[in-house]
C-alpha atoms as a PDB file:
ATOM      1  CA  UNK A   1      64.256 116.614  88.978  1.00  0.00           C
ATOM      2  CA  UNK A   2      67.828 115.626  90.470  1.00  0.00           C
ATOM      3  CA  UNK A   3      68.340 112.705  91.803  1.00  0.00           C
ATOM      4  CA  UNK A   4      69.468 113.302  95.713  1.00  0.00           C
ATOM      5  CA  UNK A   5      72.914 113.675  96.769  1.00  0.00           C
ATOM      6  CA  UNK A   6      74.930 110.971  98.189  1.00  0.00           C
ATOM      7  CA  UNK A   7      77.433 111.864 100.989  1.00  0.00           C
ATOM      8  CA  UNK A   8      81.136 110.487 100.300  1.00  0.00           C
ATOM      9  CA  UNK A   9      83.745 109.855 102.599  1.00  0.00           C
ATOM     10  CA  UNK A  10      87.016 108.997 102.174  1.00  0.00           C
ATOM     11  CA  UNK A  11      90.558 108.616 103.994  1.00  0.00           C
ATOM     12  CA  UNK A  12      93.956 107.125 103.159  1.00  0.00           C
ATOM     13  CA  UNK A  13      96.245 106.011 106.047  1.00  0.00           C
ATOM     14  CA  UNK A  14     100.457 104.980 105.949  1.00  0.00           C
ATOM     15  CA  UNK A  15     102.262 103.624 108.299  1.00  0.00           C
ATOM     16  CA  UNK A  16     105.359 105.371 107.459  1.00  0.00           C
ATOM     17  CA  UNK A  17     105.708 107.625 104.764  1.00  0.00           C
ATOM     18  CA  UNK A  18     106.255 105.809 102.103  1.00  0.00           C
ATOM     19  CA  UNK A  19     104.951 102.395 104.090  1.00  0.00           C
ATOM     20  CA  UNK A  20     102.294 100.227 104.630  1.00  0.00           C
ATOM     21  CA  UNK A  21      99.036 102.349 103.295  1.00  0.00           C
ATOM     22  CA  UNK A  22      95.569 101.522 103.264  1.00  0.00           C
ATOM     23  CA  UNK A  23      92.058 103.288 101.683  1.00  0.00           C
ATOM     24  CA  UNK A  24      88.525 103.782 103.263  1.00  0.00           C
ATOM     25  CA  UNK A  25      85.617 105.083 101.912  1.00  0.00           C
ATOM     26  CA  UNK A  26      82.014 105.028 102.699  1.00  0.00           C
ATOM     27  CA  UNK A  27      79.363 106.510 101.061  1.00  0.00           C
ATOM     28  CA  UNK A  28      76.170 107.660 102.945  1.00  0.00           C
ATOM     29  CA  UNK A  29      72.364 107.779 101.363  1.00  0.00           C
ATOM     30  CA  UNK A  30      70.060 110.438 101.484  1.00  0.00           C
ATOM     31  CA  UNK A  31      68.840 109.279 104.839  1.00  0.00           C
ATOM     32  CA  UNK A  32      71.865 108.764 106.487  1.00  0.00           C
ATOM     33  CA  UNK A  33      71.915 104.993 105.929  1.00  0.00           C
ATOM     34  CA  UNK A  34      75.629 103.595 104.871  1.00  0.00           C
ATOM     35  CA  UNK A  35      74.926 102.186 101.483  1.00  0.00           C
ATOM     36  CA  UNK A  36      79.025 100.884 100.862  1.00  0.00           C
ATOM     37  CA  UNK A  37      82.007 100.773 103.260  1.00  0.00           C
ATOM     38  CA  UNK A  38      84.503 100.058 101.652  1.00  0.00           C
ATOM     39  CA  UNK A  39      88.637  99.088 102.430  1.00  0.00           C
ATOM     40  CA  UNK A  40      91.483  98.266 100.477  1.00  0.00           C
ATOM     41  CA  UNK A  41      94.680  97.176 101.119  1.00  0.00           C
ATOM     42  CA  UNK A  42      97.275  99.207  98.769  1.00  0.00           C
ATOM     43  CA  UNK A  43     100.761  97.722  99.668  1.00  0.00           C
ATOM     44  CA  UNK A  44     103.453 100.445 100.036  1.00  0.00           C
ATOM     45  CA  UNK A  45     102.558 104.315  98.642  1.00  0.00           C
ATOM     46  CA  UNK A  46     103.046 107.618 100.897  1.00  0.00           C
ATOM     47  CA  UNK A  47     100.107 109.354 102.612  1.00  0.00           C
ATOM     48  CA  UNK A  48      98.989 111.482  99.704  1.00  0.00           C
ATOM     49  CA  UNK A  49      98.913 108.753  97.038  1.00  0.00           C
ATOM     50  CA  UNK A  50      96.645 106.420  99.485  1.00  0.00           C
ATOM     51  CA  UNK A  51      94.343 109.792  99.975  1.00  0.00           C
ATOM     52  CA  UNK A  52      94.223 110.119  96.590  1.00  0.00           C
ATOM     53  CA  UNK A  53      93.798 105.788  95.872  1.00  0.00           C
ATOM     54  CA  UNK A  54      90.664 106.239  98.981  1.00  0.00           C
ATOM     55  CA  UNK A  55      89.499 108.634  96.966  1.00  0.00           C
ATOM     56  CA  UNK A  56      89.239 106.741  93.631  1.00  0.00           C
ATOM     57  CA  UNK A  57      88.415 103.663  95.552  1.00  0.00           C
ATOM     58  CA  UNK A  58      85.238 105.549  96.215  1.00  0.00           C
ATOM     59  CA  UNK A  59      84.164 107.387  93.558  1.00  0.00           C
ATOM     60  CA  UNK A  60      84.488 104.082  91.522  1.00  0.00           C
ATOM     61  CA  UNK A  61      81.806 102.520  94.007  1.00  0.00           C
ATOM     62  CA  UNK A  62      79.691 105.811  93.801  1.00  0.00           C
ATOM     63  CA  UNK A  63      79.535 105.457  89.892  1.00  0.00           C
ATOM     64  CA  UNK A  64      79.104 101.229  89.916  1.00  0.00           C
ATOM     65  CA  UNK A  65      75.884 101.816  92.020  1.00  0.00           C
ATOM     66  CA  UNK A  66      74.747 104.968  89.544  1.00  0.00           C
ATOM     67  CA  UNK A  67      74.948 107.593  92.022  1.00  0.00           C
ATOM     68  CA  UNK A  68      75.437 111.072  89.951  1.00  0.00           C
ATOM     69  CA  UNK A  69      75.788 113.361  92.917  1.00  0.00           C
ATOM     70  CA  UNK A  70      78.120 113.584  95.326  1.00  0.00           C
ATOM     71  CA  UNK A  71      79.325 115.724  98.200  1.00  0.00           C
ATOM     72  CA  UNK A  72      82.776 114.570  98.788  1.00  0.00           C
ATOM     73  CA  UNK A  73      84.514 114.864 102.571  1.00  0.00           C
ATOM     74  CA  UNK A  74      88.352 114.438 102.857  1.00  0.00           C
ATOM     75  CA  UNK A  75      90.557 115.083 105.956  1.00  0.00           C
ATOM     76  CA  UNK A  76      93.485 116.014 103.424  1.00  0.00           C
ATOM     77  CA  UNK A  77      93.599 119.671 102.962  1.00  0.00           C
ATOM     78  CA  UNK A  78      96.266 118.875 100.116  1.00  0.00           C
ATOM     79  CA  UNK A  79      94.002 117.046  98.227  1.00  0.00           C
ATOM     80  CA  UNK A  80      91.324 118.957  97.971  1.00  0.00           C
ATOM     81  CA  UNK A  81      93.229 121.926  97.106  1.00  0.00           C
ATOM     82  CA  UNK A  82      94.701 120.181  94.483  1.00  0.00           C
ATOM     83  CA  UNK A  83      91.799 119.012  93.275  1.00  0.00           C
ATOM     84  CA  UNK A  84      89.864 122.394  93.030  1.00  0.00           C
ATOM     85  CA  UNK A  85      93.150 123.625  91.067  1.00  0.00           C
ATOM     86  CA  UNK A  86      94.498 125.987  94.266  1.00  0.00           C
ATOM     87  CA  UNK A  87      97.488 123.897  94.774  1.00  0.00           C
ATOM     88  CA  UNK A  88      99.642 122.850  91.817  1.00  0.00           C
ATOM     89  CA  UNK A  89     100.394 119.487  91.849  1.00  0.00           C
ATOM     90  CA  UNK A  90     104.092 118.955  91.458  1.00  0.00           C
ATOM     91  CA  UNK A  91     104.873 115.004  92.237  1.00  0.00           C
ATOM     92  CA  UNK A  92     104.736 113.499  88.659  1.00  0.00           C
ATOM     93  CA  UNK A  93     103.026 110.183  90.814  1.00  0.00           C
ATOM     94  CA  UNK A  94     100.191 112.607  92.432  1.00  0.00           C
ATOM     95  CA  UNK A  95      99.668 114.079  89.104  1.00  0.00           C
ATOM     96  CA  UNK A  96      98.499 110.389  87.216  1.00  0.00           C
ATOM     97  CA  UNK A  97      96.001 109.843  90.869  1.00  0.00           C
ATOM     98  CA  UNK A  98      94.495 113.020  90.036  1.00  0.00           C
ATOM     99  CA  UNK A  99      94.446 112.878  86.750  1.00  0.00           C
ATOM    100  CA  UNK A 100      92.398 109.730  87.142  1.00  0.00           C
ATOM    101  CA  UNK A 101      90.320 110.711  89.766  1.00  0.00           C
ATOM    102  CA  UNK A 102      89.124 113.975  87.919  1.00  0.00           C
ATOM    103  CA  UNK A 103      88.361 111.640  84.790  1.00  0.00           C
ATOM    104  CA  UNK A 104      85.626 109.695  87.456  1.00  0.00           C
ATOM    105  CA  UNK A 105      84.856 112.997  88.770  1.00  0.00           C
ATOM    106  CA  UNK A 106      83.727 113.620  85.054  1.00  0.00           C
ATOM    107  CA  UNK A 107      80.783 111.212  85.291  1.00  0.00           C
ATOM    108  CA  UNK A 108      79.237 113.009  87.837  1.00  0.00           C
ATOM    109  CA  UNK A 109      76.518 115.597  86.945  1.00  0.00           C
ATOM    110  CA  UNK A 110      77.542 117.171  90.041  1.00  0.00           C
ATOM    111  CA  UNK A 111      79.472 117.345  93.086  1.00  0.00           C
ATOM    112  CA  UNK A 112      81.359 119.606  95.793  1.00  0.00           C
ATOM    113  CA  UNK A 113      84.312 118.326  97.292  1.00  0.00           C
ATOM    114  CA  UNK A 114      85.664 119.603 100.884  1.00  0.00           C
ATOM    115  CA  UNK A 115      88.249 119.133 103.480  1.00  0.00           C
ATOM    116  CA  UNK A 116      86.750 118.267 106.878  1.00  0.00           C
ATOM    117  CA  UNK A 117      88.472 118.079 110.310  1.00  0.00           C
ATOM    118  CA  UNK A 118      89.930 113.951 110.667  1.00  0.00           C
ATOM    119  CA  UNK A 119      87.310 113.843 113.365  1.00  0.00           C
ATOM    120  CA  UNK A 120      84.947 113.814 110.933  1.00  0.00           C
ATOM    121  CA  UNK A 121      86.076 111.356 108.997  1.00  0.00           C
ATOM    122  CA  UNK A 122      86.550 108.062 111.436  1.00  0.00           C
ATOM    123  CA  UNK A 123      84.724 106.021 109.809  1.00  0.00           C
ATOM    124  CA  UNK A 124      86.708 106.330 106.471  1.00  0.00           C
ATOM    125  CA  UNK A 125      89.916 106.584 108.874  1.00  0.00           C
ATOM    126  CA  UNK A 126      89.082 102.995 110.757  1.00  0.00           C
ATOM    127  CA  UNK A 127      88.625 101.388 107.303  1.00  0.00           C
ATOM    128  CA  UNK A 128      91.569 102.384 105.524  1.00  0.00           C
ATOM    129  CA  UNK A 129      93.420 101.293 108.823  1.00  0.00           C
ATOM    130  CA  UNK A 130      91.581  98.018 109.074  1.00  0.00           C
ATOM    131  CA  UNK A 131      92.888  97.386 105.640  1.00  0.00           C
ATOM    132  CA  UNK A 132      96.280  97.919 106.384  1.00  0.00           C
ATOM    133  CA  UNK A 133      95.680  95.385 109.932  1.00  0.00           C
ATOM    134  CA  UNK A 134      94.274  92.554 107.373  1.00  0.00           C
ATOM    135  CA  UNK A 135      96.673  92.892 104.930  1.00  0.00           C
ATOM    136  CA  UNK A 136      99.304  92.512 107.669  1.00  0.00           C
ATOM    137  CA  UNK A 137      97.962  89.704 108.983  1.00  0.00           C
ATOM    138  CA  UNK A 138      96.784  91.351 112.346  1.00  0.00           C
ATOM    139  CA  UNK A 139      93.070  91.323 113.457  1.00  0.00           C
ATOM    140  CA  UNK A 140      91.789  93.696 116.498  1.00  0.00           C
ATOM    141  CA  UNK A 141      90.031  91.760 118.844  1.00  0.00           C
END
């Protein structure tokens, strides 16, 4: 029998392209219970490298806590397409991220991966974004 599948979500934000970027990812339970939420701060990389860094940030969490199955949600239609091989990849930068991600990706025993609208993905959105507050020295109050 499979184990069940585990719901990940994840979201890179910049302020500014390159600028100040940040990653969120959270990874839901079978249940609907948020077993990790996690943010990272990720200094200065364009959009599509911090979508890409979210991305690893939580599939690295998904394999730490042995989860083997994953239905992945990103708001980055690029990503995803690259990622299922529709979209070449063409920036020698995006090509290492996805390299490494599809190495984690590897480990799985199973997974789907799909672009969602950014509604969707809040959660993953306010995380990567709190990062980038924090690591700017801002809080929200």
């Amino acid at each position: 029998m499979n184990p069940p599948e585990r719901d990940l979500y994840t979201d890179g934000a910049s302020r500014g392209n390159p600028g100040n970027a940040g990653a969120g990812a959270i990874l839901i339970g079978p249940g609907g219970d948020i077993e990790a939420a996690l943010k990272k701060s990720l200094g200065v990389c364009t959009n599509n490298e911090a979508e890409y860094k979210a991305l690893i940030l939580g599939l690295e969490e998904a394999l730490r806590m042995k989860n083997r199955r994953l239905r992945i949600f990103l708001d980055s239609e690029l990503i995803v397409r690259q990622l299922q091989g529709v979209y070449r990849i063409k920036n020698s930068r995006l090509s290492g991220l996805a390299a490494e991600a599809r190495n984690l990706l590897s480990f799985l025993d199973g997974y789907t991966i799909e672009h969602i609208p950014r509604e969707r993905n809040a959660m993953a959105d306010r995380l990567a974004n709190e990062a980038i507050d924090e690591a700017l020295g801002k809080s929200e109050k």
